[in-house]
C-alpha atoms as a PDB file:
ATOM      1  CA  UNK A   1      29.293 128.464  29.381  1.00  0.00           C
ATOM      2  CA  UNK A   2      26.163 128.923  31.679  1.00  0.00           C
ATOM      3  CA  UNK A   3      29.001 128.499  34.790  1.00  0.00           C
ATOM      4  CA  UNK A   4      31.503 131.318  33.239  1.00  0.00           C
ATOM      5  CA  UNK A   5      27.968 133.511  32.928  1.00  0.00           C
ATOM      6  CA  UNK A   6      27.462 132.681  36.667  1.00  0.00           C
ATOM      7  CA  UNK A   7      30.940 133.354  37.899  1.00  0.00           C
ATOM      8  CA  UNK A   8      30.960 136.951  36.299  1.00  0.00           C
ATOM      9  CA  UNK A   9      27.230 137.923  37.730  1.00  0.00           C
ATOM     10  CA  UNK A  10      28.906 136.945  41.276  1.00  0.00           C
ATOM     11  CA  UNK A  11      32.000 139.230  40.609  1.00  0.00           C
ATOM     12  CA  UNK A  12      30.112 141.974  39.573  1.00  0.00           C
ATOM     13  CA  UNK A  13      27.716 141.944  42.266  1.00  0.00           C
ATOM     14  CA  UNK A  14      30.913 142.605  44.424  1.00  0.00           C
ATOM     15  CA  UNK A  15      32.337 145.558  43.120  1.00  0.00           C
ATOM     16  CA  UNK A  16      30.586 148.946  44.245  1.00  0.00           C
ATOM     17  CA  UNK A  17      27.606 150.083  41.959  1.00  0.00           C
ATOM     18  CA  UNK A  18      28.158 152.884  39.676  1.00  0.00           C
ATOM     19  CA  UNK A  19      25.225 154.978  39.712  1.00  0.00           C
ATOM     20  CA  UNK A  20      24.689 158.624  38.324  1.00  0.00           C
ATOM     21  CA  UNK A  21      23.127 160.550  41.172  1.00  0.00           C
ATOM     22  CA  UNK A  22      22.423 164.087  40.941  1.00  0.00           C
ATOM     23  CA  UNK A  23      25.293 166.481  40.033  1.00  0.00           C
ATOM     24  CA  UNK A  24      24.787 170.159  41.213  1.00  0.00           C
ATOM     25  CA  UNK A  25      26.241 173.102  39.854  1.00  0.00           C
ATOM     26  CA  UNK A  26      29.178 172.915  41.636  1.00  0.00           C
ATOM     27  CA  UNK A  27      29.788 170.137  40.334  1.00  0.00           C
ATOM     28  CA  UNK A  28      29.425 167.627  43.393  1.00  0.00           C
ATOM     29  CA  UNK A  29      27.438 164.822  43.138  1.00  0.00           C
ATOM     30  CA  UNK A  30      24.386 164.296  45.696  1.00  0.00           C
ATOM     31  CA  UNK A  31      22.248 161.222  46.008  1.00  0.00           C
ATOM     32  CA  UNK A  32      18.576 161.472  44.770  1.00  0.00           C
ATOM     33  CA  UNK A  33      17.384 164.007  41.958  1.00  0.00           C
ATOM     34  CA  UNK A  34      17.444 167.160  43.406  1.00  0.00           C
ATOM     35  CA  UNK A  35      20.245 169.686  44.710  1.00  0.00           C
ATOM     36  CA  UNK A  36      18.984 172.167  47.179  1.00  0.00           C
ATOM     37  CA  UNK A  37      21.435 175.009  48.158  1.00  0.00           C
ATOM     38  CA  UNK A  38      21.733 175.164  51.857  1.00  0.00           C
ATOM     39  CA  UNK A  39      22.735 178.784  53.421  1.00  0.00           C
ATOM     40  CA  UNK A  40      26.168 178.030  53.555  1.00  0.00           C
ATOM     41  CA  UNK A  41      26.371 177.411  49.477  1.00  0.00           C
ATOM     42  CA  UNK A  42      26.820 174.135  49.909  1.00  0.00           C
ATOM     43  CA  UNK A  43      24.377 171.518  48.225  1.00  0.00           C
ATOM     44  CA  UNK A  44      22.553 168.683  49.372  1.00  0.00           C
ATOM     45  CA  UNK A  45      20.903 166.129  47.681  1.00  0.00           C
ATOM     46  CA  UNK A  46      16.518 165.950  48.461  1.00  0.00           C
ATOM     47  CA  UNK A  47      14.022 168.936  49.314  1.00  0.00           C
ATOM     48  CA  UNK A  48      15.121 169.555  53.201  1.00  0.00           C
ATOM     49  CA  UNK A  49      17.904 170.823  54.604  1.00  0.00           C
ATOM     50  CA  UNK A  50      18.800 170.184  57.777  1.00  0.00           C
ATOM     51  CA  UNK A  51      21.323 171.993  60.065  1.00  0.00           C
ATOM     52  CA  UNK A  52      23.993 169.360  62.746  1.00  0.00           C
ATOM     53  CA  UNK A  53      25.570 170.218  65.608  1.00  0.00           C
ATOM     54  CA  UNK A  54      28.793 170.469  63.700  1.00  0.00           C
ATOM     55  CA  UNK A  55      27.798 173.889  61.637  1.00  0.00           C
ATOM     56  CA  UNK A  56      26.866 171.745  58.364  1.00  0.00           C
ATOM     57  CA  UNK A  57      24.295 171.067  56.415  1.00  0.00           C
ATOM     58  CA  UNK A  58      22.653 167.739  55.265  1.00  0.00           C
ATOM     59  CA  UNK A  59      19.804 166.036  53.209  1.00  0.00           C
ATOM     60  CA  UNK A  60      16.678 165.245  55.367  1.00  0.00           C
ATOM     61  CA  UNK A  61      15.306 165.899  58.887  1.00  0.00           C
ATOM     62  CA  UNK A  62      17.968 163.730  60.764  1.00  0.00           C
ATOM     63  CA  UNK A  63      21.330 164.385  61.681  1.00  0.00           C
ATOM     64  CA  UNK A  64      22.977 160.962  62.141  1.00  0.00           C
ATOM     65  CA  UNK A  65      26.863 161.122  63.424  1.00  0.00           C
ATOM     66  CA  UNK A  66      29.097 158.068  61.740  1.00  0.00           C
ATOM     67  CA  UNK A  67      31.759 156.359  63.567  1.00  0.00           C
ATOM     68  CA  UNK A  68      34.489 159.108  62.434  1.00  0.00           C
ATOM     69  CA  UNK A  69      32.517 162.260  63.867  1.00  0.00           C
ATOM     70  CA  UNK A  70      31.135 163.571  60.926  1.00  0.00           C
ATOM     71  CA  UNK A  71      27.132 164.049  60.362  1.00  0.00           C
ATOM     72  CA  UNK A  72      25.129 162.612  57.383  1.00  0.00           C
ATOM     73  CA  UNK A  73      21.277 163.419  56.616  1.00  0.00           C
ATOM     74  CA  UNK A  74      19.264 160.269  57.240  1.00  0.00           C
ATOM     75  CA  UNK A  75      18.533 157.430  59.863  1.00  0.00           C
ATOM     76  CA  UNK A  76      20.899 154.598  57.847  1.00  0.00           C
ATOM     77  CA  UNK A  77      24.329 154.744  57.610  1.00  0.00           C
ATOM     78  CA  UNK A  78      26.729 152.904  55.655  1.00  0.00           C
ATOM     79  CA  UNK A  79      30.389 152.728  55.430  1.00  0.00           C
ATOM     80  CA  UNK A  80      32.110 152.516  51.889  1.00  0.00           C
ATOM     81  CA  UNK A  81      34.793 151.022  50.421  1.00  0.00           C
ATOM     82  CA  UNK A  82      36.572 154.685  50.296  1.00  0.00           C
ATOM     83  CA  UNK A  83      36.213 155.048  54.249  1.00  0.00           C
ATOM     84  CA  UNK A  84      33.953 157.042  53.791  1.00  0.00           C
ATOM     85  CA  UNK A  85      30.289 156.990  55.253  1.00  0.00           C
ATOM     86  CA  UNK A  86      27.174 157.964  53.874  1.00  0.00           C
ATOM     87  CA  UNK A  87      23.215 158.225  54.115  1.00  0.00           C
ATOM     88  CA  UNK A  88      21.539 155.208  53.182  1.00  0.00           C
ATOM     89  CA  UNK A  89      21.463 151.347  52.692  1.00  0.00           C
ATOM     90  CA  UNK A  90      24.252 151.071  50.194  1.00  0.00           C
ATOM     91  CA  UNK A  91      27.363 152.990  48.794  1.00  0.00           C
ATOM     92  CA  UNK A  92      26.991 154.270  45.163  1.00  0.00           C
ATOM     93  CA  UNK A  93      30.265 154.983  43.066  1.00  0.00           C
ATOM     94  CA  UNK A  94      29.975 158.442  41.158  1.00  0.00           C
ATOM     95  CA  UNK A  95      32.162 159.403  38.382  1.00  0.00           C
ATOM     96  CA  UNK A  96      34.704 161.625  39.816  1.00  0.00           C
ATOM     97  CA  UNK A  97      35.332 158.856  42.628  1.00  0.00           C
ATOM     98  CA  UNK A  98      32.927 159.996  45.410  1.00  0.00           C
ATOM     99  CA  UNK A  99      29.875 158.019  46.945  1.00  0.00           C
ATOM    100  CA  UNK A 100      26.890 158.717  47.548  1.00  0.00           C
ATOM    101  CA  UNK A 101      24.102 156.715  49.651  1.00  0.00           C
ATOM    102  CA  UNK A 102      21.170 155.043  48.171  1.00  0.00           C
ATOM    103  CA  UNK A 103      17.978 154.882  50.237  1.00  0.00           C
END
């Protein structure tokens, strides 16, 4: 028994983490508790909103580019199991199938 208890607590720890983050009006989800509008009515997830290079906005004072040219708010990035990269230390699975980053 105490070895079926172990093998599931090492499977679990291997799928992505569902976590509820924030979700804004629009209904997208952003990590943290708070959804700021940036000017371009987009939101972002934290208290500062930073303009990139690229025209958009994102979480934070730092505009980090990823690996497939896009720009994410923070100094940490992290590729998920979607492709897709976020802010953060680790890739958090939201409802509708997104991910956001966890600090």
């Amino acid at each position: 028994m105490k070895l079926q208890n172990a093998g599931f607590l090492v499977m679990v720890s291997l799928l992505p983490t569902l976590a509820v983050a924030k979700i804004c009006p629009d209904g997208t989800y952003v990590s943290g508790d708070i959804c700021k509008l940036a000017p371009d009515g987009t939101y972002v997830g934290g208290d500062k909103v930073k303009l990139c290079p690229d025209g958009k906005y994102v979480a934070g004072d730092t505009c980090k580019l990823t690996p497939d040219n896009k720009y994410v708010g923070g100094k940490q990035v992290k590729l998920c199991p979607d492709g897709t990269y976020v802010a953060g230390i680790r890739c958090k699975l939201q409802p509708d199938g997104t991910y956001t980053g966890e600090q």
